[in-house]
Each structure stands twice: as structure tokens, then as C-alpha cells.
Protein backbone atom coordinates (compact mmCIF):
# COMPACT_ATOMS: atom_id res chain seq x y z
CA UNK A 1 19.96 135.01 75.47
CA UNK A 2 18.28 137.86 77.74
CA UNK A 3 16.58 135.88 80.11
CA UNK A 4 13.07 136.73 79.29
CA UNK A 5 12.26 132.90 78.96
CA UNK A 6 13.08 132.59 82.54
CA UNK A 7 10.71 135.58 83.65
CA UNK A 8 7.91 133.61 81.98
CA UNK A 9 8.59 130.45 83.57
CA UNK A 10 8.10 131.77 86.61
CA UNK A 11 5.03 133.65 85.38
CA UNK A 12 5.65 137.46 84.61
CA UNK A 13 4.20 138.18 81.40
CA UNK A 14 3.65 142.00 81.49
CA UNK A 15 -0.02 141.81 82.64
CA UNK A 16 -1.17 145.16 83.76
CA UNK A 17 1.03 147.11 81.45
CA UNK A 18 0.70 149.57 78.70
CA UNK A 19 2.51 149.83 75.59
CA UNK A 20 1.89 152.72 73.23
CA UNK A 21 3.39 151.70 69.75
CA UNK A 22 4.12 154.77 67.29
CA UNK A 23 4.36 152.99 63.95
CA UNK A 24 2.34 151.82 60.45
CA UNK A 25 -0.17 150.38 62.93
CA UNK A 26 -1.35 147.23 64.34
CA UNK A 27 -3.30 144.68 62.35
CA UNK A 28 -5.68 143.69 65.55
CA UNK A 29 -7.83 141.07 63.61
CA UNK A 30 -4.25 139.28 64.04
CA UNK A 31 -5.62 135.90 66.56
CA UNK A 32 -1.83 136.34 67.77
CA UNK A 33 -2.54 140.05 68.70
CA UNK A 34 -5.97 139.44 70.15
CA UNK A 35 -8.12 139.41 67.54
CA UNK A 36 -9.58 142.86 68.13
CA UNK A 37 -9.61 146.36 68.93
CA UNK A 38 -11.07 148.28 71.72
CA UNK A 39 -11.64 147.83 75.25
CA UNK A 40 -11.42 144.42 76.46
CA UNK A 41 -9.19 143.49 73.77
CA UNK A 42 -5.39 143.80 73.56
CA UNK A 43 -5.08 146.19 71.46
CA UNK A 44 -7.17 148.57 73.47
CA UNK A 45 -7.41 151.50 71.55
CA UNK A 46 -5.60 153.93 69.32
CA UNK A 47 -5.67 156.44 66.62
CA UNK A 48 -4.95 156.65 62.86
CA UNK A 49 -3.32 160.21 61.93
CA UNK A 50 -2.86 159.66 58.00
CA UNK A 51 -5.07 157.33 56.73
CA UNK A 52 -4.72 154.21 54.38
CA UNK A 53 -2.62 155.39 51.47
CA UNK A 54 1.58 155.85 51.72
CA UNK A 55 1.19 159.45 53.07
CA UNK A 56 2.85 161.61 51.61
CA UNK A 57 2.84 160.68 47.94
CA UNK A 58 -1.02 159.43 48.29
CA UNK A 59 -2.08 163.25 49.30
CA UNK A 60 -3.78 165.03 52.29
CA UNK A 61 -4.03 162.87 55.22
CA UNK A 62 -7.12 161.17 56.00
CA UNK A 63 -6.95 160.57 59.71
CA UNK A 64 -9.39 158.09 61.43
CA UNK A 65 -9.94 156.55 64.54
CA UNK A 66 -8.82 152.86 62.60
CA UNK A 67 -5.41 152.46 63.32
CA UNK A 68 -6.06 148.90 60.88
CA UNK A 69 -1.91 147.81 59.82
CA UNK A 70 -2.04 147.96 55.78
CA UNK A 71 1.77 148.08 55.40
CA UNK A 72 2.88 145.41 57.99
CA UNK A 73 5.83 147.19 60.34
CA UNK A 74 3.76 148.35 63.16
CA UNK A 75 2.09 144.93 63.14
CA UNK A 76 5.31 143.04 63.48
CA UNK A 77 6.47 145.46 66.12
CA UNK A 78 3.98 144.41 68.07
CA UNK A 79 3.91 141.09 67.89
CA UNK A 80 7.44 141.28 69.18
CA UNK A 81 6.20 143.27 71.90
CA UNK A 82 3.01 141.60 73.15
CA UNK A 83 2.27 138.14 70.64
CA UNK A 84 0.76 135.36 71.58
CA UNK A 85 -0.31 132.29 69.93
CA UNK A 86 0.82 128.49 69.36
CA UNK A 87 4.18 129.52 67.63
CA UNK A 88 5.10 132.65 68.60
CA UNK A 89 5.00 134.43 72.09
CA UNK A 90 6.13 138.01 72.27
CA UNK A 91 8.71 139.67 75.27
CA UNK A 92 5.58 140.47 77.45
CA UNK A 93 2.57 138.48 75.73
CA UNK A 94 0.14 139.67 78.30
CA UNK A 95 0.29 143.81 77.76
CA UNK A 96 -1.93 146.04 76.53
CA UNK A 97 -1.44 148.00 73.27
CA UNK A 98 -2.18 151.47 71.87
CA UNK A 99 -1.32 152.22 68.64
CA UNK A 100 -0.69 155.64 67.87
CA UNK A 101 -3.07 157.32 70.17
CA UNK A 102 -0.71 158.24 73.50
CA UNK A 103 -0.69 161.27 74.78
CA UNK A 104 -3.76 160.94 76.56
CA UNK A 105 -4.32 157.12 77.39
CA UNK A 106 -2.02 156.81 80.16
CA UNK A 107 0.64 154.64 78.46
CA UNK A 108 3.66 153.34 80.32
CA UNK A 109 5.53 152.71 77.59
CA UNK A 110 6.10 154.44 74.43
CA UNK A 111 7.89 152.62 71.35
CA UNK A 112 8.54 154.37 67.90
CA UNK A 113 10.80 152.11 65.69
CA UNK A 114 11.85 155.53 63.88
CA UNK A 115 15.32 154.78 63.29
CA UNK A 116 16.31 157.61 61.28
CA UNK A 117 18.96 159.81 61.74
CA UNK A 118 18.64 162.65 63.85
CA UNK A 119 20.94 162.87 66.40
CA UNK A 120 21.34 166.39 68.11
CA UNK A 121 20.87 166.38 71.50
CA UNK A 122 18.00 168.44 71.61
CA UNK A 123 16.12 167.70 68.53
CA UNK A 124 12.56 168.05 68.63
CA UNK A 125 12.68 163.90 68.52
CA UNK A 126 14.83 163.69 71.79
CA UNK A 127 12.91 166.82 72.82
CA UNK A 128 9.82 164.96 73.03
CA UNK A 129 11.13 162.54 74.82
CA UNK A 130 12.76 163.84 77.68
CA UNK A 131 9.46 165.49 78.15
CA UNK A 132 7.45 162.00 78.45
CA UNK A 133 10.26 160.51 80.80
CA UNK A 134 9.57 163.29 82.81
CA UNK A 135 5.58 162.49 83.48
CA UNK A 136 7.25 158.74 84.13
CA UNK A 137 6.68 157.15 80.59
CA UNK A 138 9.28 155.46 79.71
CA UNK A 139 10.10 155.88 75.91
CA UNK A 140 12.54 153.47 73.69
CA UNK A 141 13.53 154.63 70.44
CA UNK A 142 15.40 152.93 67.40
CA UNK A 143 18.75 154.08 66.85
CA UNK A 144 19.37 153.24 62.93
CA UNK A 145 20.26 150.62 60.93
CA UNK A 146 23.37 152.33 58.84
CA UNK A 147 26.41 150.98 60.25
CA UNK A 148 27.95 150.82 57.13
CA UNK A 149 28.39 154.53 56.92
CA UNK A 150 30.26 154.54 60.05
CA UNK A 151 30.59 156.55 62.94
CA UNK A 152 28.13 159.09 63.81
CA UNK A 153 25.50 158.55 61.85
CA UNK A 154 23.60 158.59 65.00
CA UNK A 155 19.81 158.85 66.11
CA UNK A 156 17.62 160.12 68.61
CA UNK A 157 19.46 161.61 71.99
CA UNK A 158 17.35 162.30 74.46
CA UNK A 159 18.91 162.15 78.37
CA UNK A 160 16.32 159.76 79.55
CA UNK A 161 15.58 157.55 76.49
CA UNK A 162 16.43 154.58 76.01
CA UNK A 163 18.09 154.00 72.79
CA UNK A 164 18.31 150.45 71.87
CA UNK A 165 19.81 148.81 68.96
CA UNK A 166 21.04 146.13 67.45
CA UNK A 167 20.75 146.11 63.77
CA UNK A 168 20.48 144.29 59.83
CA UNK A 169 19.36 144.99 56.59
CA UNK A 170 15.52 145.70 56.68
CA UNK A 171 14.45 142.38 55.10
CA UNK A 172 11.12 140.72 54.88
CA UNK A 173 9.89 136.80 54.41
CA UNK A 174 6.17 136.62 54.62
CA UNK A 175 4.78 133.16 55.58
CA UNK A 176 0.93 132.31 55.63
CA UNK A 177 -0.61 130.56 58.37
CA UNK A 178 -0.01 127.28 57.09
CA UNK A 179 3.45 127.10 56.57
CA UNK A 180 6.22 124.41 58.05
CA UNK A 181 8.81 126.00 59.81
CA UNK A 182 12.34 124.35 59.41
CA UNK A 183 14.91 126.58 62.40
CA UNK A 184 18.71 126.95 61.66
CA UNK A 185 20.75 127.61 64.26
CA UNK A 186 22.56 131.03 64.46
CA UNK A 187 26.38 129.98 65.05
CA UNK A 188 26.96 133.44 66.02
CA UNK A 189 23.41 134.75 67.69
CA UNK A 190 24.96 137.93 70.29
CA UNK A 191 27.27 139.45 67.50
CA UNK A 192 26.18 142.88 66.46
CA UNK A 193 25.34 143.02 62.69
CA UNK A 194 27.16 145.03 60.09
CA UNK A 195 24.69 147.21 60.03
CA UNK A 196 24.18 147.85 63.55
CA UNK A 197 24.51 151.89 63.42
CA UNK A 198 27.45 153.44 65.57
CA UNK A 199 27.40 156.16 68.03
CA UNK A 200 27.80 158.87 69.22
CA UNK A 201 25.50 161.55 68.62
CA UNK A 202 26.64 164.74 66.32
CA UNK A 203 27.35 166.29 69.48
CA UNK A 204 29.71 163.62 71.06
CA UNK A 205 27.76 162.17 73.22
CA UNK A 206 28.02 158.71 74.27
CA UNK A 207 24.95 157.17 72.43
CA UNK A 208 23.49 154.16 72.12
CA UNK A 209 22.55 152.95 75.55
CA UNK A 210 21.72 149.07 75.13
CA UNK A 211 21.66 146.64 72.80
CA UNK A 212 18.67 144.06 71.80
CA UNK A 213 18.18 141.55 69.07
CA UNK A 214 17.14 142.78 65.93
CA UNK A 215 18.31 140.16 62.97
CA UNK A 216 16.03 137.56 61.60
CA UNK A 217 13.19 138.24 64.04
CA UNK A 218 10.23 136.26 63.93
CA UNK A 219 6.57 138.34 64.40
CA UNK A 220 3.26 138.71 63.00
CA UNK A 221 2.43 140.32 60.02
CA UNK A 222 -0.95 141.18 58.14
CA UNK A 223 -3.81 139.22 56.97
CA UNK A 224 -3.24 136.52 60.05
CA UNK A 225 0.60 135.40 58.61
CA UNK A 226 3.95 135.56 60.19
CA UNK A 227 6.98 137.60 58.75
CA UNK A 228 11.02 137.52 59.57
CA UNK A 229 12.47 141.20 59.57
CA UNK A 230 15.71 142.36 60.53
CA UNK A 231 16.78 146.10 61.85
CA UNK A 232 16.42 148.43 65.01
CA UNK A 233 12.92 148.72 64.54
CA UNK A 234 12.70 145.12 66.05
CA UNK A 235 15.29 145.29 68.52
CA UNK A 236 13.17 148.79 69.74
CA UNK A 237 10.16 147.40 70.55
CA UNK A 238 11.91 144.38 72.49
CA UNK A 239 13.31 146.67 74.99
CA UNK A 240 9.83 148.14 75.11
CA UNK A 241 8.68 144.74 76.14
CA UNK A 242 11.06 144.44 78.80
CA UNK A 243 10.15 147.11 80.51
CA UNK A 244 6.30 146.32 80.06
CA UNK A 245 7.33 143.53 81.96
CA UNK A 246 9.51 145.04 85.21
CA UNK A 247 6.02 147.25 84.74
CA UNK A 248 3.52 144.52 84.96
CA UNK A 249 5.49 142.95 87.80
CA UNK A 250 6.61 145.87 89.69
CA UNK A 251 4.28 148.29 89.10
CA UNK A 252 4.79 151.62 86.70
CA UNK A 253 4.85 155.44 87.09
CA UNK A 254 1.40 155.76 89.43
CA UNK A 255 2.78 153.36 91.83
CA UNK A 256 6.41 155.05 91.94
CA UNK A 257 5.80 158.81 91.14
CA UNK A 258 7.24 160.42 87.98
CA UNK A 259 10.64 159.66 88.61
CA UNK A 260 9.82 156.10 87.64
CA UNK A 261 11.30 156.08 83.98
CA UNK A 262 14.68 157.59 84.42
CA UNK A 263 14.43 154.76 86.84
CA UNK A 264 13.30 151.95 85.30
CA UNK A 265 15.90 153.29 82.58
CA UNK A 266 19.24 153.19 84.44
CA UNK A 267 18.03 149.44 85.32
CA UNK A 268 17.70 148.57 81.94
CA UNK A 269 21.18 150.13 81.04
CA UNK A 270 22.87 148.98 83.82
CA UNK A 271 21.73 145.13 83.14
CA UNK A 272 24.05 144.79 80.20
CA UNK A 273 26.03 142.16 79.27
CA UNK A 274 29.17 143.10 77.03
CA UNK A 275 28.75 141.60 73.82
CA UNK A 276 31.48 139.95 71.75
CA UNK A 277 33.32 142.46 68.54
CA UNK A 278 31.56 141.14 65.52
CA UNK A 279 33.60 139.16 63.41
CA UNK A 280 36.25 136.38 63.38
CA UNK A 281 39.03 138.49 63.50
CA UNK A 282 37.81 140.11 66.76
CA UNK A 283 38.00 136.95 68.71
CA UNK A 284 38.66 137.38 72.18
CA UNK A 285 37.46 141.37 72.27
CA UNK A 286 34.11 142.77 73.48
CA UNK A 287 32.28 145.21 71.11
CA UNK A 288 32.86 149.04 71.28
CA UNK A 289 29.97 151.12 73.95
CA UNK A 290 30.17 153.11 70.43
CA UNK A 291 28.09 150.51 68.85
CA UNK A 292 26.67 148.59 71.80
CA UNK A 293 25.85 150.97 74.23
CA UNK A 294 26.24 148.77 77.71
CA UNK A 295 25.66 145.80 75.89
CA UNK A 296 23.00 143.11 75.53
CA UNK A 297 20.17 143.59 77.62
CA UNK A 298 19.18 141.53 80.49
CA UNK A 299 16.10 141.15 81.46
CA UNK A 300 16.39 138.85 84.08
CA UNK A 301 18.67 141.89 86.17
CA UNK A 302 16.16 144.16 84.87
CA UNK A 303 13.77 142.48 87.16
CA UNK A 304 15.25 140.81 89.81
CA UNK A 305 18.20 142.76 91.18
CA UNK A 306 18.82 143.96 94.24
CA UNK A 307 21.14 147.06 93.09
CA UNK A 308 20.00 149.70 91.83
CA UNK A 309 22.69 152.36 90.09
CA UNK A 310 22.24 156.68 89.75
CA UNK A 311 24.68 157.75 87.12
CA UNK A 312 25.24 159.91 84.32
CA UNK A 313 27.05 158.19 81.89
CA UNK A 314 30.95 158.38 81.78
CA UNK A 315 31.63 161.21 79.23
CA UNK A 316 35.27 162.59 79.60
CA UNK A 317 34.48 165.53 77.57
CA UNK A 318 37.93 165.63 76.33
CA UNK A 319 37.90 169.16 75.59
CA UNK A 320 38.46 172.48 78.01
CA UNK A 321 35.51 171.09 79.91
CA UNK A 322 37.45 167.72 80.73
CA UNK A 323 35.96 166.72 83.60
CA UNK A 324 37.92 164.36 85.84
CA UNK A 325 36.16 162.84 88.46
CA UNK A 326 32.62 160.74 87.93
CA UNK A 327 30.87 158.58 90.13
CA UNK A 328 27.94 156.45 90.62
CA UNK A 329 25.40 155.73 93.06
CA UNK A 330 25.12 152.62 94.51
CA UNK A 331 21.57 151.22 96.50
CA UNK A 332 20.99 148.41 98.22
CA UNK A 333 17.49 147.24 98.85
CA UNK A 334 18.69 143.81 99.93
CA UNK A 335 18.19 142.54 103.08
CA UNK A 336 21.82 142.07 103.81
CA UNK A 337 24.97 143.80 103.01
CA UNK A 338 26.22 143.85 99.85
CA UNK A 339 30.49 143.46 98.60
CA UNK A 340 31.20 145.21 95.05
CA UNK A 341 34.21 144.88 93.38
CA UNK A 342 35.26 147.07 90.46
CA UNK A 343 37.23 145.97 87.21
CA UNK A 344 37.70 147.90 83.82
CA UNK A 345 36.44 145.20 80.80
CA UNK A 346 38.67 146.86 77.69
CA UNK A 347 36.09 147.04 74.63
CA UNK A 348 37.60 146.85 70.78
CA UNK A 349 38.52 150.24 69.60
CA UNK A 350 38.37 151.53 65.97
CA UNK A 351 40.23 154.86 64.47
CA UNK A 352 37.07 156.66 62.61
CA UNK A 353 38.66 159.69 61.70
CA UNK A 354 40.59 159.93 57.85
CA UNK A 355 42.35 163.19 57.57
CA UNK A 356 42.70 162.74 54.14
CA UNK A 357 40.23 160.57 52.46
CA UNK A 358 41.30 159.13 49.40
CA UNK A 359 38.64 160.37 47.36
CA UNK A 360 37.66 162.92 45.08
CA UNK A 361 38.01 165.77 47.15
CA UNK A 362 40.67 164.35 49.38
CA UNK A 363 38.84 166.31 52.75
CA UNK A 364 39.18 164.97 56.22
CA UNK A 365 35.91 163.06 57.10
CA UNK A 366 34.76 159.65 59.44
CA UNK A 367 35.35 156.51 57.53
CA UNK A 368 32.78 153.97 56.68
CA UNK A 369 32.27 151.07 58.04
CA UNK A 370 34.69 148.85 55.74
CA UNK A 371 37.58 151.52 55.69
CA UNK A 372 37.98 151.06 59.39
CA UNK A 373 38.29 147.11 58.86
CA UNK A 374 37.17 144.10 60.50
CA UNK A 375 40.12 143.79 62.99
CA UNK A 376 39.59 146.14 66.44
CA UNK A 377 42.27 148.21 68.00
CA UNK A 378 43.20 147.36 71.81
CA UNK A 379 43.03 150.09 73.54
CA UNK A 380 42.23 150.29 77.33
CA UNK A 381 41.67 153.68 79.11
CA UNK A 382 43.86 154.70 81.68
CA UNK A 383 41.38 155.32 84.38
CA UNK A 384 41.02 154.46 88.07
CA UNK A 385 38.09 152.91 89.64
CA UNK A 386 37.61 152.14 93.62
CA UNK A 387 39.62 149.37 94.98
CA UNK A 388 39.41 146.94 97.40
CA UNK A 389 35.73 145.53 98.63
CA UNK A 390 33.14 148.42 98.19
CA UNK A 391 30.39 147.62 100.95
CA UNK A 392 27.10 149.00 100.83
CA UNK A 393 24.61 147.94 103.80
CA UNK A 394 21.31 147.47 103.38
CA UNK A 395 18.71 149.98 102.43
CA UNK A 396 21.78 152.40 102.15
CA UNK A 397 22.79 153.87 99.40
CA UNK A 398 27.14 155.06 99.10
CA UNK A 399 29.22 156.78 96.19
CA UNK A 400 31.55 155.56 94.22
CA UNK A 401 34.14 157.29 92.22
């Protein structure tokens, strides 16, 4: 589906990597997870900052340098990121882990499956991370798991994160270790779920920026079994394993200078595939960038192409700050010229906005989820792009708006 099978077939498995994992933390006596914690093992080290109990109703926090997994999230996070064992192999299975300890063990990646909703621009959240991507970590952050209420209940918003998504109800089936799996194929495995949280952020910005899977996700969980979980926090920490492996592979932010996350970032975005509108009644139209972002992830592009693309993302600001003209980028690092052509693909619209809600207080507000109904609008923006053959040669790097 994203092509990381492929990138392990031909042997990139995220060695050399770091992955910091903000979360419950990691049960390391896992075998799938390495079996240990410290140096040599791959969970390499880490910090606990509230102790055992379900801080805040247990009392003070009892920080400690254990960062042991009692609850099971953070463990299953990382599994996704970095598992490995005869059923189950993570996106890059040969990173290294921190859990919670980051600021000062030279992580490359950052992952917090926080998935709340907090989504001003500059929140102390988005704050943060701009901050990291600027030192050259790159940081991926859940982006909620509430699409039933609709638009804008939106998440993090940093610049530079990357906000990846794709969502279901939080669910949980434990298995010990010596269950018999029976599979059932997924008829429809790249539709978003219903729950997958919509953008954009409070402040209209275009958010999220990719999409991952996140329903019915196989990982590990405490005491040595295996759990399936659904939601944002498992599509997070796959995009974190992506770019542990274009990291691994390529090298991170102390081979390529801080720059190296905003980077790696606009690769990541750029790779996606446009993902089909979630339901029956949608056949035929792509899912809105409102819910999506850019669409599924692919790691194989992440890796592997040639182009590389400088943007901002294509905001019209529809207000008295409309701005007209927007452009990207466009560098070629292959050895030969390179022909681009340009074409507008038309997502499914939806009209979010109910002037008078039929409710108790009959007020204008955003509808949920199953006001809007199943069925998209078609809409397609009246824009221009570059026409004709756009050539760029190589090593060069040319603009187009």
C-alpha cells in the first residue's frame, strides 16, 4: 500500500536512525522490541517523567529514569515504528528508540501520538515543534481521531511538522503470545475512516499534511503479547518510521545541516498518493486535502525520487490578503533532464458551514460529520497551472507557477 515492503526487499530497514517516541512508554522486555533497555539495545535509553500510576488522578508525579510501558500505547507505537520478530516487522525494524528522554540524545525523529485538539497555529504544541525542525529533527504529530464532529476540530499546526493522519475509533484486542491468527481481507484498505479528523486548523490553515494507516493495526503490546488498535496515534508513528528510514538510508540532520527536516518533510508531503472519498456513494471521487492532507504516503518516492519540491502550501487566503500567484520549486538531481507535466486532480468537496442549525439555539455553526452526508460535492477550482512540457535539466532547479 506505501511501498515500505519494497524498501525492505531491497534492504533499507532504518539502521542508523533515531526515533524519540513521546508516549505511555515502551515495554523493552518486549523480544519484538529488543528485549532490553540501554545501550546496545534498541531501545537505547529514555526517561520516565510521571511515574507508574495514571498521573494525574494517582497524585504527584514520581519521575524515574524507567520509562517501563504499564498502560500499553507507547508500546504499540513502537512496535509500529521499529518491531521485529517472527510475525510482525515494524516500518523501519532496525532503528533505535528513545522513549521520552529527547531533548538531549540527539534524536532524528520525534513522534508524540497526542492527537488532541489544539490547533492554533502557534500553540505552545506547534510552538515546540517548529523549534525542533529547526535544529533538523524532524517531528510527526497525530492529528485527532474526531471526524465525526466535523470540520475544524483540528490539531497541532506547526509550519514544519508533519501532521499525519488517518483515523478509527481507539479500539483494543489483546492477544497473548500463543494465539492463531486467522487475516480478513480489508475490501476497502486506502479509504479514510469515519473518524479520520478534518482540517483545517482554527485559523484556516490548510492542515493535515499526509495521510497513513491507522485502522486495525497490528503491534506489540505489554507483557510479550500483540494488540490491534485503531486511531492517529498509529498512523503517527508510521510516518515516523518512514522517515527513520530515508534517515537510515540517506543520512539525517548531521550529514545535511539543519535544514534537513523541512526537507525530509516536503518529500514526505509531496509523495502522496490521492486517496479515494470514503464511502460507496463517493465512487469515482478522491478524498478532500481537508481530511487527507496530500494523500497516502509513499514511501517508496520518499526514498527514491529524483525530484525534490520547495513550496509553501497552496493557501488562497480568500480574504483582503488573497494572494494570487503561488509557485513551487522544482530540483532535479537526476542525471538527465527531466519533462513535468501539470494537471489539476478535482478532490470531493463538502459544505461545512449551517447558518442555521436546527437545534436548540438555532446559531450558525460547522456541521458534524453525518449532517454533511456521505455523498461529496464536485467542485473543481478554477485555477491555472503551467502548460505545455515543464523541463528542468539536471542539477538545476526552475519555478513554477
Amino acid at each position: 500500500m506505501t511501498g515500505v515492503d519494497k524498501l525492505h526487499a531491497a534492504g533499507i530497514t532504518g539502521k542508523g536512525a533515531v526515533v524519540a517516541v513521546i508516549d505511555t512508554g515502551i515495554y523493552y522486555p518486549h523480544p519484538d522490541i529488543g528485549g532490553g533497555f540501554g545501550p546496545g539495545f534498541k531501545v537505547s535509553g529514555g526517561y520516565d517523567y510521571v511515574g507508574d500510576g495514571l498521573w494525574p488522578d494517582s497524585g504527584d508525579k514520581e519521575p524515574d529514569d524507567d520509562p517501563l510501558d504499564t498502560r500499553g500505547h507507547g508500546t504499540h507505537v513502537a512496535g509500529i515504528i521499529a518491531g521485529k520478530g517472527p510475525w510482525f516487522t515494524g516500518v523501519a525494524p532496525d532503528a533505535t528508540l528513545l522513549s521520552y528522554k529527547v531533548f538531549s540524545n540527539a534524536a532524528d525523529v520525534i513522534t508524540a501520538s497526542i492527537g488532541g485538539p489544539s490547533g492554533w497555529s502557534h500553540n505552545a504544541w506547534a510552538t515546540v515543534a517548529d523549534r525542533l525542525v529547526d535544529a533538523g529533527v524532524v517531528v510527526t504529530i497525530s492529528a485527532g481521531n474526531n471526524g465525526d464532529l466535523g470540520p475544524f476540530f483540528a490539531s497541532s499546526a506547526a509550519e514544519s511538522i508533519v501532521d499525519a493522519i488517518k483515523a478509527g475509533t481507539f479500539t483494543t484486542a489483546t492477544f497473548p503470545e500463543d494465539t492463531e491468527f486467522v487475516g480478513v481481507p480489508n475490501t476497502h484498505p486506502s479509504w479514510p475512516s469515519v473518524f479520520t479528523s478534518f482540517g483545517g486548523t482554527y485559523d484556516l490553515g490548510l492542515k493535515p499534511d499526509i495521510a497513513a494507516p491507522g485502522t486495525n493495526i497490528f503491534s506489540l503490546y505489554p507483557g510479550n503479547a500483540y494488540a490491534v488498535m485503531s486511531g492517529t496515534s498509529m498512523a503517527c508513528p508510521y510516518v515516523a518510521g518512514v522517515a527513520a528510514l530515508y534517515i537510515g538510508y540517506h543520512g539525517g540532520r548531521a550529514v545535511h545541516g539543519p535544514g534537513f527536516a523541512k526537507q525530509l518533510s516536503a518529500r514526505i508531503l509531496s509523495s502522496g498518493d490521492a486517496v479515494p472519498w470514503g464511502s460507496e456513494t463517493g465512487s469515482g471521487t478522491f478524498a478532500s486535502a481537508a481530511q487527507v492532507g496530500n494523500g497516502l504516503v509513499n514511501a517508496t518516492k520518499v526514498l527514491n525520487y529524483n525530484t525534490e519540491l520547495s513550496f509553501s502550501k497552496f493557501a488562497l487566503n480568500d480574504t483582503h490578503y488573497f494572494s494570487r500567484y503561488h509557485g513551487v520549486e522544482i530540483t532535479n538531481n537526476a542525471a538527465e533532464s527531466v519533462i513535468y507535466t501539470f494537471e489539476i486532480k478535482p478532490a470531493g468537496a463538502f459544505e461545512a458551514y449551517w447558518s442555521k442549525a436546527a437545534d436548540a439555539y438555532m446559531a450558525p455553526r460547522m456541521k458534524y460529520q453525518f449532517e454533511m452526508g456521505n455523498k461529496p460535492l464536485q467542485i473543481t477550482p478554477n485555477v491555472k497551472l503551467p502548460s505545455g512540457k515543464f523541463e528542468v535539466k539536471p542539477g538545476e532547479t526552475k519555478k513554477a507557477e
